[in-house]
Protein backbone atom coordinates (compact mmCIF):
# COMPACT_ATOMS: atom_id res chain seq x y z
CA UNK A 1 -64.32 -125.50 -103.57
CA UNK A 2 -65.28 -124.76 -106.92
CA UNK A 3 -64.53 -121.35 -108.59
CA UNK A 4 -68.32 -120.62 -108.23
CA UNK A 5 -68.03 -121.53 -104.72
CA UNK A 6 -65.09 -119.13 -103.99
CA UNK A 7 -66.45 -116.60 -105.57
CA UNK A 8 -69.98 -116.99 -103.82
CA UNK A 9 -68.08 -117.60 -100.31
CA UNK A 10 -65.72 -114.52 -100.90
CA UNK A 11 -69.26 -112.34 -101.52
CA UNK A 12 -70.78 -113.53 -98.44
CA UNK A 13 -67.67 -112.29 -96.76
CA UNK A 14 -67.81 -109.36 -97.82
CA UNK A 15 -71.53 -108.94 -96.60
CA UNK A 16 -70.79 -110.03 -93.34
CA UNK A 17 -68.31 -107.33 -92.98
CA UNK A 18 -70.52 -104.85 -94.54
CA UNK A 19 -72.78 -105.44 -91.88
CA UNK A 20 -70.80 -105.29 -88.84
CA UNK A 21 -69.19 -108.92 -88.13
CA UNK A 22 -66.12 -110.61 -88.72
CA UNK A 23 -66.37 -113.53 -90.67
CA UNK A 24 -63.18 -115.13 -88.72
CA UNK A 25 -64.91 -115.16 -85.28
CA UNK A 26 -65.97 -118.63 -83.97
CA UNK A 27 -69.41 -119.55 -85.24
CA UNK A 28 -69.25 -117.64 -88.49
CA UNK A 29 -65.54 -118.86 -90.15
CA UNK A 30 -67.49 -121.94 -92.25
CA UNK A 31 -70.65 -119.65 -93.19
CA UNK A 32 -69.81 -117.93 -96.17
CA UNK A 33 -68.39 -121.62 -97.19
CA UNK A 34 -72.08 -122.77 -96.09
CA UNK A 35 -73.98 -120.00 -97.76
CA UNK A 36 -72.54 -120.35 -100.93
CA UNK A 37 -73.28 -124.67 -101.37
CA UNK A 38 -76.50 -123.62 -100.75
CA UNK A 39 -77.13 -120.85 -103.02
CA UNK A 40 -75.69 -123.26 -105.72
CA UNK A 41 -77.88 -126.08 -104.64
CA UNK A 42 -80.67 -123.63 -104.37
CA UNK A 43 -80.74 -122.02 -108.08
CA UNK A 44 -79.18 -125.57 -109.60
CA UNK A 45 -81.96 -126.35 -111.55
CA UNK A 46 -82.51 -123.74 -113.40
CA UNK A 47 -80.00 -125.01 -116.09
CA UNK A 48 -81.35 -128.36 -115.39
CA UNK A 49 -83.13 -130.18 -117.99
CA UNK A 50 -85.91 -132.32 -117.27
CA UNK A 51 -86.43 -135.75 -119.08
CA UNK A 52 -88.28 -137.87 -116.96
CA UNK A 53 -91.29 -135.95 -116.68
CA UNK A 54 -94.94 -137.37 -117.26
CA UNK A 55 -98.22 -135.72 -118.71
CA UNK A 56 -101.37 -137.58 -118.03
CA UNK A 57 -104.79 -136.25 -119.10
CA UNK A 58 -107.19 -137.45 -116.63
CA UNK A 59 -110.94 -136.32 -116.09
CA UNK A 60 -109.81 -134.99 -112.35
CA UNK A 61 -113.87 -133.71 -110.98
CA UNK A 62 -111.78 -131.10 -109.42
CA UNK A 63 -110.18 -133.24 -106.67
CA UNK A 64 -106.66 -133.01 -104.97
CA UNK A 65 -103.74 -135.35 -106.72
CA UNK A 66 -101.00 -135.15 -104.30
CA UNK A 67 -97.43 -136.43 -104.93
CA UNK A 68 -94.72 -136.94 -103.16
CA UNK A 69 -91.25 -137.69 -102.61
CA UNK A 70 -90.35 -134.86 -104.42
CA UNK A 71 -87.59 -132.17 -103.63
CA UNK A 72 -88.81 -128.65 -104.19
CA UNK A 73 -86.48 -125.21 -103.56
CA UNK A 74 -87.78 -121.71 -104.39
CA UNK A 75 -85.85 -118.65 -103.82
CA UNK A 76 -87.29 -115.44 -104.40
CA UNK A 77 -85.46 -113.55 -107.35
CA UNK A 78 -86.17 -110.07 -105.96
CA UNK A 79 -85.03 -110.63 -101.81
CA UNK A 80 -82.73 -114.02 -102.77
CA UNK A 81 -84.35 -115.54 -99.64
């Protein structure tokens, strides 16, 4: 694990305690190893820059453009859920 990862991991520990459980007891002892890949993988773009992106101005008439095939995370900033 990465230093981030530890110290992410090491948090979610702590929470679990706070709360009541014991992060050693089967079912739980990978979680906070879990939790904290996806909190990284969650907020990982928001360092990210993007290159690749397209602009096209198009008289749309107000109809739906769908695309797809593309990832999309959000995580609320003020509940981190």
């Amino acid at each position: 694990m990465t230093s981030k990862e530890e110290k992410i991991a090491k948090a979610i520990s702590e929470i679990l305690v706070a709360i009541g459980e014991d992060p050693e007891r089967t079912g739980l002892t990978e979680t906070p190893k879990r939790v904290s890949k996806s909190i990284l993988e969650l907020c990982s773009s928001t360092n990210r820059e993007f290159k690749n992106y397209k602009v096209f101005k198009e008289n749309v008439d107000n109809n739906l453009i769908m695309v797809g095939n593309i990832d999309f995370y959000s995580l609320c900033e003020h509940h981190m859920l």
